[in-house]
ModelCIF file with pLDDT and N, C-alpha, C, O atoms, coordinates in Angstrom:
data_MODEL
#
_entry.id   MODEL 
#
_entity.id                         1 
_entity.type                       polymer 
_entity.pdbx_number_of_molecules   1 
#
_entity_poly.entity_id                      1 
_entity_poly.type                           'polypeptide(L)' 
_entity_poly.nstd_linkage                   no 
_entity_poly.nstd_monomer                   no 
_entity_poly.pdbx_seq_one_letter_code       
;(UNK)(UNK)(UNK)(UNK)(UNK)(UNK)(UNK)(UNK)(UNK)(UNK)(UNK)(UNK)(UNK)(UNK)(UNK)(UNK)
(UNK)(UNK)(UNK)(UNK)(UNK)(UNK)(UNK)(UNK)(UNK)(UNK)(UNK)(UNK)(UNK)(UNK)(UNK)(UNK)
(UNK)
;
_entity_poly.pdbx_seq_one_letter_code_can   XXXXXXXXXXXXXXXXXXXXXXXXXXXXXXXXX 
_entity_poly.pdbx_strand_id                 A 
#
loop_
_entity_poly_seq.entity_id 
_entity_poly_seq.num 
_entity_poly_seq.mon_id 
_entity_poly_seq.hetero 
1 1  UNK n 
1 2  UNK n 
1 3  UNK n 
1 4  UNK n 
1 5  UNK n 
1 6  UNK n 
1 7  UNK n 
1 8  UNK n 
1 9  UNK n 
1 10 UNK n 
1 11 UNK n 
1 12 UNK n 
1 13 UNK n 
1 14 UNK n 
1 15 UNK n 
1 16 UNK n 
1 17 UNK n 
1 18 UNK n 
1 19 UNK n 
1 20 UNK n 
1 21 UNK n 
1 22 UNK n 
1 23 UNK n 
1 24 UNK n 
1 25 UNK n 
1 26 UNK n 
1 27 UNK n 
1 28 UNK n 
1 29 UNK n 
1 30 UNK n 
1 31 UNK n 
1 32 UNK n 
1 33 UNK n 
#
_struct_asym.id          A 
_struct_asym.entity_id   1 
#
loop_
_ma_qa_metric.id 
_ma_qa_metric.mode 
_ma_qa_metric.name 
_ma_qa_metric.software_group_id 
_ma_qa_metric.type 
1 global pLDDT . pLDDT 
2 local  pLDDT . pLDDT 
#
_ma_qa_metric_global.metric_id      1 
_ma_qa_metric_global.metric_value   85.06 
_ma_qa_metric_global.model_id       1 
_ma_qa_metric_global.ordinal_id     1 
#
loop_
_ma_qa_metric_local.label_asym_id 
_ma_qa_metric_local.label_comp_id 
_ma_qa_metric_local.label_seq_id 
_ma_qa_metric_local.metric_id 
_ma_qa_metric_local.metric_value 
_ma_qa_metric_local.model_id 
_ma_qa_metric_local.ordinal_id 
A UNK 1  2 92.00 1 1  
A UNK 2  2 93.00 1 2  
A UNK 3  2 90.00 1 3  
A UNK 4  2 87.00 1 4  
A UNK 5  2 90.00 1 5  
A UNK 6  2 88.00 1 6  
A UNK 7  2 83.00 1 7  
A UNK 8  2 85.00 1 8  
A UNK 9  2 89.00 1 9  
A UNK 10 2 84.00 1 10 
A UNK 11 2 83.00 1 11 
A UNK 12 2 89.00 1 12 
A UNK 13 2 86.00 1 13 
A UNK 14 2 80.00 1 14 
A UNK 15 2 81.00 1 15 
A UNK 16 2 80.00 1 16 
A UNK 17 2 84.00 1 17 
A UNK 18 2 87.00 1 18 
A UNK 19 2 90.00 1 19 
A UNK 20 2 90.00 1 20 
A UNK 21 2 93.00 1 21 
A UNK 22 2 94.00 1 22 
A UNK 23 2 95.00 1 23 
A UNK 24 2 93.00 1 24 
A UNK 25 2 89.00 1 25 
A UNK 26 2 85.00 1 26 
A UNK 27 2 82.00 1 27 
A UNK 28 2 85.00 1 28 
A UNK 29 2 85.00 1 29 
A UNK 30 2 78.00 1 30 
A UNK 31 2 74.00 1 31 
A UNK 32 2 63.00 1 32 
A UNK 33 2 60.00 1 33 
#
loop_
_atom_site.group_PDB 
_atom_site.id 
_atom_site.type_symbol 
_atom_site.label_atom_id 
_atom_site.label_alt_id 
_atom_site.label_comp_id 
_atom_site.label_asym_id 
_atom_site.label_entity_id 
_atom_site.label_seq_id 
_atom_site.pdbx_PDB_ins_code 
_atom_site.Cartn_x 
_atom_site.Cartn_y 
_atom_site.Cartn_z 
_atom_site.occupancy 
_atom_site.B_iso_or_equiv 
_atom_site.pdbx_formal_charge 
_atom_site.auth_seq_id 
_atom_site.auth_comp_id 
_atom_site.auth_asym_id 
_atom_site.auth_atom_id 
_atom_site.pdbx_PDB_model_num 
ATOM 1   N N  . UNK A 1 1  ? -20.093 35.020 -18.681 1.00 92.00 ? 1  UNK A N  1 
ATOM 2   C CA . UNK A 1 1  ? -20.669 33.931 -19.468 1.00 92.00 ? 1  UNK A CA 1 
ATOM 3   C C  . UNK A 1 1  ? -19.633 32.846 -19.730 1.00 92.00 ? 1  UNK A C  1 
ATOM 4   O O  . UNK A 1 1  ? -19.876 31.662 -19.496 1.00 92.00 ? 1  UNK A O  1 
ATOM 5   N N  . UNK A 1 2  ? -18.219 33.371 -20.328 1.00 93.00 ? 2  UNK A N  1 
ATOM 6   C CA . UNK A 1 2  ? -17.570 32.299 -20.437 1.00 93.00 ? 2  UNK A CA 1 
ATOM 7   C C  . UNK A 1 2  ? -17.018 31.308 -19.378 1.00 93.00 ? 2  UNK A C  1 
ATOM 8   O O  . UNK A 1 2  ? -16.828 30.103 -19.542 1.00 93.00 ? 2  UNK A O  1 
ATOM 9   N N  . UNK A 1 3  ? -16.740 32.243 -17.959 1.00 90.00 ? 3  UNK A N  1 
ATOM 10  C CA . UNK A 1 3  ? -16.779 31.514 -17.028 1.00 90.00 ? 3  UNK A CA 1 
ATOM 11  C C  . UNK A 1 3  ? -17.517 30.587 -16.278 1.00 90.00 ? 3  UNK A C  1 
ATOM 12  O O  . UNK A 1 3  ? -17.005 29.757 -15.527 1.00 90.00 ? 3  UNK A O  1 
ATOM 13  N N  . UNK A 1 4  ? -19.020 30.758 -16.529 1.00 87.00 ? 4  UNK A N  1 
ATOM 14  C CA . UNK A 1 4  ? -20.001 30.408 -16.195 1.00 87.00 ? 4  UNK A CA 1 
ATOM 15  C C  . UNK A 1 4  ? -20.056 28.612 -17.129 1.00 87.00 ? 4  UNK A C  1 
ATOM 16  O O  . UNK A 1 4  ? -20.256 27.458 -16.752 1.00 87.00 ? 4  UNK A O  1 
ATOM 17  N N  . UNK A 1 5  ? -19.817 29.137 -18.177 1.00 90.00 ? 5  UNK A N  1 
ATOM 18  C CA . UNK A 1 5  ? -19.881 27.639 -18.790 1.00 90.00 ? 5  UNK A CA 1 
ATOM 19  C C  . UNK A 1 5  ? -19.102 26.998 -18.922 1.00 90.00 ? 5  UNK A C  1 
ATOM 20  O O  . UNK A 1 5  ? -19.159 25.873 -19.419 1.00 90.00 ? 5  UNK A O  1 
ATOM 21  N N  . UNK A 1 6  ? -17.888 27.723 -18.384 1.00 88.00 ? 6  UNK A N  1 
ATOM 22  C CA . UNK A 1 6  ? -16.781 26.628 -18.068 1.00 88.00 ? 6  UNK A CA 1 
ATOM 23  C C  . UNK A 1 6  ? -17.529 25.854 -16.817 1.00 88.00 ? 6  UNK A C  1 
ATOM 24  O O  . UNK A 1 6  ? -18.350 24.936 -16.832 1.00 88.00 ? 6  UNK A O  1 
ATOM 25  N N  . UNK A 1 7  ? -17.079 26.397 -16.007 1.00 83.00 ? 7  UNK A N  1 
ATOM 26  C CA . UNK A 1 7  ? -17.034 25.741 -14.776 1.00 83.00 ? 7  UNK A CA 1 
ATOM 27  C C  . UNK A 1 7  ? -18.525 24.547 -14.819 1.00 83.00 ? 7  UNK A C  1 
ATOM 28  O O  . UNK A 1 7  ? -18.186 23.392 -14.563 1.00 83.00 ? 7  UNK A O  1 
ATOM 29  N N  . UNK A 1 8  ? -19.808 24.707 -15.062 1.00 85.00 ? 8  UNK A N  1 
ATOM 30  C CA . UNK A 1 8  ? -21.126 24.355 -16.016 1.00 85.00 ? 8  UNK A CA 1 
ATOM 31  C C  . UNK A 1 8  ? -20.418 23.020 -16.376 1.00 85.00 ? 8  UNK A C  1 
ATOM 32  O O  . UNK A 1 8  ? -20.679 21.916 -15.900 1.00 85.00 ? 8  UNK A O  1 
ATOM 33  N N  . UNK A 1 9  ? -19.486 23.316 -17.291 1.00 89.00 ? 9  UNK A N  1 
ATOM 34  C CA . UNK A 1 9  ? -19.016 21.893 -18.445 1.00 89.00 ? 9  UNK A CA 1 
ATOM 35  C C  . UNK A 1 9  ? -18.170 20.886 -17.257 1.00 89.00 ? 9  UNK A C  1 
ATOM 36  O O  . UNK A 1 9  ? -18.064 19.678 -17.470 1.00 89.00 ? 9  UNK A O  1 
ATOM 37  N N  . UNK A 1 10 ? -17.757 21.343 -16.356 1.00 84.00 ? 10 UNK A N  1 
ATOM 38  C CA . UNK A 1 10 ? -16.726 20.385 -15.869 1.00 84.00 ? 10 UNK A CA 1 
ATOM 39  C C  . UNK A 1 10 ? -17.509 20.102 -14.743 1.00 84.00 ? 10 UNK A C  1 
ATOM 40  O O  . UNK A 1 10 ? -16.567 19.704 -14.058 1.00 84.00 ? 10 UNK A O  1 
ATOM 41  N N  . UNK A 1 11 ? -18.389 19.997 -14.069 1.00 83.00 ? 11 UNK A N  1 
ATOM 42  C CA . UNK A 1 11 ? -19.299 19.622 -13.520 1.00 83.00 ? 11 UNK A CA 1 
ATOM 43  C C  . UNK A 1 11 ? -19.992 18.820 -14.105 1.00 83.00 ? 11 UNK A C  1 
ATOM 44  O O  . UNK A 1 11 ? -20.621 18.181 -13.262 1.00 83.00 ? 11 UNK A O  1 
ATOM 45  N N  . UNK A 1 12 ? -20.254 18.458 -15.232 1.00 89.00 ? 12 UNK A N  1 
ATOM 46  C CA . UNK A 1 12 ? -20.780 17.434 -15.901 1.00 89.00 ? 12 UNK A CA 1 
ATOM 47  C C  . UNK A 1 12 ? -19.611 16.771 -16.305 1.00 89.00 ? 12 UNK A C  1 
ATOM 48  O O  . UNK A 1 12 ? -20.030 15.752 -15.756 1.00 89.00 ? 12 UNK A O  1 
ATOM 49  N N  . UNK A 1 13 ? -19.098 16.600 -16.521 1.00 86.00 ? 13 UNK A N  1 
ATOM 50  C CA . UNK A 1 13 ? -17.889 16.017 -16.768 1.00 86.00 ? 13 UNK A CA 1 
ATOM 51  C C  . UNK A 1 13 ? -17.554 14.757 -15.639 1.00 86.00 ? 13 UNK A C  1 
ATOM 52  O O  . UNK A 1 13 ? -17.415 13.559 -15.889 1.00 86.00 ? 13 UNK A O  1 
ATOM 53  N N  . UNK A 1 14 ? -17.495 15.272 -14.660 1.00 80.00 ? 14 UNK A N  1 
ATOM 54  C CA . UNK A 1 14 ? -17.430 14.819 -13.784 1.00 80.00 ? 14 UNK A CA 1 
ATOM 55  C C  . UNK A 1 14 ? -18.300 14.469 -12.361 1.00 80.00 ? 14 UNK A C  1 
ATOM 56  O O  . UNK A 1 14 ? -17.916 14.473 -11.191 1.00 80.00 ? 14 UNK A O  1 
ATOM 57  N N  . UNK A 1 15 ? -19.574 14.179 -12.923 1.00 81.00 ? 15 UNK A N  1 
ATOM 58  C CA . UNK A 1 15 ? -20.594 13.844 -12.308 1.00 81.00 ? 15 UNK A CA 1 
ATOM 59  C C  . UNK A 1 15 ? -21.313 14.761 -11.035 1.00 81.00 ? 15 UNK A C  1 
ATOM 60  O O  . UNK A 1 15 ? -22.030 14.434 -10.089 1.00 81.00 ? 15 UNK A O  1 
ATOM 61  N N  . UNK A 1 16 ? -20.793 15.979 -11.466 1.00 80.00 ? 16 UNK A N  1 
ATOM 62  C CA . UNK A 1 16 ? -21.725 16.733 -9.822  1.00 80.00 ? 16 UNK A CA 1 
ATOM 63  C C  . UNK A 1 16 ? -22.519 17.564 -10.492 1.00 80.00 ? 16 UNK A C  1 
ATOM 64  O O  . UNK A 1 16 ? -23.018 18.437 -9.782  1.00 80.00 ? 16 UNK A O  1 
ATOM 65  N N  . UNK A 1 17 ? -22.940 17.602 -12.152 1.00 84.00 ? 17 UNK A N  1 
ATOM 66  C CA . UNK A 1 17 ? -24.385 18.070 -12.131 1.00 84.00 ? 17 UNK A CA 1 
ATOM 67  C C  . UNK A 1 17 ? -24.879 17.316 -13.050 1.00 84.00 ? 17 UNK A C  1 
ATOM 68  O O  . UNK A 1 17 ? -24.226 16.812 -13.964 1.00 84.00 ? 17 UNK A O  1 
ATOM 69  N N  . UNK A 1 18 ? -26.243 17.176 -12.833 1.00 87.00 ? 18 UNK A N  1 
ATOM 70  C CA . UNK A 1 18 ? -26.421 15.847 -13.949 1.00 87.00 ? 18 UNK A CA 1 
ATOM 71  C C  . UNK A 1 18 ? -27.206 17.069 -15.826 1.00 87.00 ? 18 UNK A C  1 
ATOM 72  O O  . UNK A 1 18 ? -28.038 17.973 -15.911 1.00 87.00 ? 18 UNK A O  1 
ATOM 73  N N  . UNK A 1 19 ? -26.569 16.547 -16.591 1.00 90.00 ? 19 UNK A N  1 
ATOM 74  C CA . UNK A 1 19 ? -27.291 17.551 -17.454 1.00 90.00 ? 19 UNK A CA 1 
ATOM 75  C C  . UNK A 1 19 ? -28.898 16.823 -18.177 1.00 90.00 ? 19 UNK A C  1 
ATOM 76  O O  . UNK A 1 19 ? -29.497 15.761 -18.013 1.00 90.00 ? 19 UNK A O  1 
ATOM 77  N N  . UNK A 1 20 ? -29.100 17.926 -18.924 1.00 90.00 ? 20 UNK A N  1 
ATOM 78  C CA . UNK A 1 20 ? -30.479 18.258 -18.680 1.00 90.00 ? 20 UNK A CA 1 
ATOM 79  C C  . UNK A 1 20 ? -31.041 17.174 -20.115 1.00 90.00 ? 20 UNK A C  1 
ATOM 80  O O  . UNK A 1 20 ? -32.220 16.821 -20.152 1.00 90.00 ? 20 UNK A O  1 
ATOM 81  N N  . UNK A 1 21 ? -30.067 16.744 -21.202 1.00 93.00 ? 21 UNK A N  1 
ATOM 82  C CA . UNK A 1 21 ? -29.772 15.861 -21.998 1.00 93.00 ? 21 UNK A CA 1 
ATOM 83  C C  . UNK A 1 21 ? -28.863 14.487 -21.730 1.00 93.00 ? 21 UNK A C  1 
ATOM 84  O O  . UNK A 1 21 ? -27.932 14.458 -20.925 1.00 93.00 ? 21 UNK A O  1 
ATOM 85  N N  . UNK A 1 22 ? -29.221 13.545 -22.405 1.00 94.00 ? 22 UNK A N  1 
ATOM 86  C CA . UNK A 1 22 ? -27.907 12.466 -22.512 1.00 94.00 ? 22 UNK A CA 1 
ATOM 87  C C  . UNK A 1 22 ? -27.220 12.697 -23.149 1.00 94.00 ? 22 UNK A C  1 
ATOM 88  O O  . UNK A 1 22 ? -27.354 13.120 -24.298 1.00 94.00 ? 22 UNK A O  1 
ATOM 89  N N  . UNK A 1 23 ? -26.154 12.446 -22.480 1.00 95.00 ? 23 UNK A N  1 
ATOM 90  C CA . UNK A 1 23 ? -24.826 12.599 -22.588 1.00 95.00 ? 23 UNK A CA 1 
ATOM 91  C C  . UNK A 1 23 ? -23.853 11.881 -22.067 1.00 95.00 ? 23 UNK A C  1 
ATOM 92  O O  . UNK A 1 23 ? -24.086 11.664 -20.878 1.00 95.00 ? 23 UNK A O  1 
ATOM 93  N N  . UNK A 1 24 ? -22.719 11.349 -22.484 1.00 93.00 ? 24 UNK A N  1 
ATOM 94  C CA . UNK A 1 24 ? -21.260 10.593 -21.834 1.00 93.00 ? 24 UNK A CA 1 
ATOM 95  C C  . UNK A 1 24 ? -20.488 11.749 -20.801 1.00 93.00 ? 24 UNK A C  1 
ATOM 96  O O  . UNK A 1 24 ? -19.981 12.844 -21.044 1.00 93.00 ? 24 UNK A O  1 
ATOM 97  N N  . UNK A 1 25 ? -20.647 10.983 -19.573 1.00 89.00 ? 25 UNK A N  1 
ATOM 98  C CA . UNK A 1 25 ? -19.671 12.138 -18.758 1.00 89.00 ? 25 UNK A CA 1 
ATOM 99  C C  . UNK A 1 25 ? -18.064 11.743 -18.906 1.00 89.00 ? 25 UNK A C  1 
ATOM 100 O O  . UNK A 1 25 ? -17.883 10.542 -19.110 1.00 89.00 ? 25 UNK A O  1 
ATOM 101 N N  . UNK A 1 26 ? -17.403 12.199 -18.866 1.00 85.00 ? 26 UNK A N  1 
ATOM 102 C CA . UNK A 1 26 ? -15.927 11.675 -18.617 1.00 85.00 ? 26 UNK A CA 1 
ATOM 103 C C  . UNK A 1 26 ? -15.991 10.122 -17.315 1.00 85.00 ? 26 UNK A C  1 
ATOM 104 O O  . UNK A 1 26 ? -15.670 8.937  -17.404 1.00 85.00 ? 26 UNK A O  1 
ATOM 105 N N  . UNK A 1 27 ? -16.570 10.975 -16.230 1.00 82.00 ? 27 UNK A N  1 
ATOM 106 C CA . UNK A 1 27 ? -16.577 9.717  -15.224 1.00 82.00 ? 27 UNK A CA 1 
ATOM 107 C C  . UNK A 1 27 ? -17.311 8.590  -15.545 1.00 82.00 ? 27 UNK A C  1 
ATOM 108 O O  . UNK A 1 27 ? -17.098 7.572  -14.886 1.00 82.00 ? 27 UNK A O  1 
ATOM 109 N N  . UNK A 1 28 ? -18.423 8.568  -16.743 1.00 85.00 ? 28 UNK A N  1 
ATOM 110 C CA . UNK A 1 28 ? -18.843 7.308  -16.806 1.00 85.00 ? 28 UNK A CA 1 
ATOM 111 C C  . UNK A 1 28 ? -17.580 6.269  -17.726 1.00 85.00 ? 28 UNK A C  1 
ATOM 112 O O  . UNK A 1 28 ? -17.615 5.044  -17.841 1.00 85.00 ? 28 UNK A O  1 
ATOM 113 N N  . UNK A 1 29 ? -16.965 6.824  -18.054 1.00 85.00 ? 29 UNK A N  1 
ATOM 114 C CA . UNK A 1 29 ? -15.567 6.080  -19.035 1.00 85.00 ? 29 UNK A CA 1 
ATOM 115 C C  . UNK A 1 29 ? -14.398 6.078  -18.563 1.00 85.00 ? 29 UNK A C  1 
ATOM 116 O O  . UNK A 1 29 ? -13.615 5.316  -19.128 1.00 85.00 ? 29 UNK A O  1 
ATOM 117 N N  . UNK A 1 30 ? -13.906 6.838  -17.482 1.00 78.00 ? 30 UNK A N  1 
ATOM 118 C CA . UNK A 1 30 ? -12.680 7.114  -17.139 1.00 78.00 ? 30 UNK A CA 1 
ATOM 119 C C  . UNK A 1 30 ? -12.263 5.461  -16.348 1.00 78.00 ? 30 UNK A C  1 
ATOM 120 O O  . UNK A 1 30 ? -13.023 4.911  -15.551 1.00 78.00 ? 30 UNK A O  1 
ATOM 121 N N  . UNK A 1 31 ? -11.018 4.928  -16.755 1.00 74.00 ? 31 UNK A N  1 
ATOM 122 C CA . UNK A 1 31 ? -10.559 4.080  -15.824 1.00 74.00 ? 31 UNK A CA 1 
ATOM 123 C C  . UNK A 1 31 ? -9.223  4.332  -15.443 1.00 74.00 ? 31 UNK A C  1 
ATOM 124 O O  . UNK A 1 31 ? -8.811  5.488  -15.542 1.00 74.00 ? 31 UNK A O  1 
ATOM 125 N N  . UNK A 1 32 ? -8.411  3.360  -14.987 1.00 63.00 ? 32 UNK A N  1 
ATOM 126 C CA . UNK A 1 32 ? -6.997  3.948  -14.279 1.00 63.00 ? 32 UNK A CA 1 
ATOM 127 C C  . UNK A 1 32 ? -6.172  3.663  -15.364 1.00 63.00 ? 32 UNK A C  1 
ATOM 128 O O  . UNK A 1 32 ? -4.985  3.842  -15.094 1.00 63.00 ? 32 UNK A O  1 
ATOM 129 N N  . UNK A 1 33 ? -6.443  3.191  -16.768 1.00 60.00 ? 33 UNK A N  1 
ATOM 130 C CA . UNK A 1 33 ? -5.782  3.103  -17.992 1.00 60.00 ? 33 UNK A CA 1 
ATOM 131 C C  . UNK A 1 33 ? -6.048  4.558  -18.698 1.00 60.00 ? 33 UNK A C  1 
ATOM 132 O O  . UNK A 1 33 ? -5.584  4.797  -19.812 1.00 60.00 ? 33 UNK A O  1 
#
């Protein structure tokens, strides 16, 4: 389980699963600053 939602969280995070709520991914904010 805990592994499961790790890996779950950083996939949204970073745009390769889209979640099932809105939400801010990291990649929609991240810039090279």
């Amino acid at each position: 389980v805990m592994v499961e939602a790790d890996y779950r969280m950083k996939l949204i995070g970073i745009g390769l699963e889209q979640p099932p709520v809105h939400m801010v991914s990291f990649i929609d904010k991240a810039t090279a600053s």
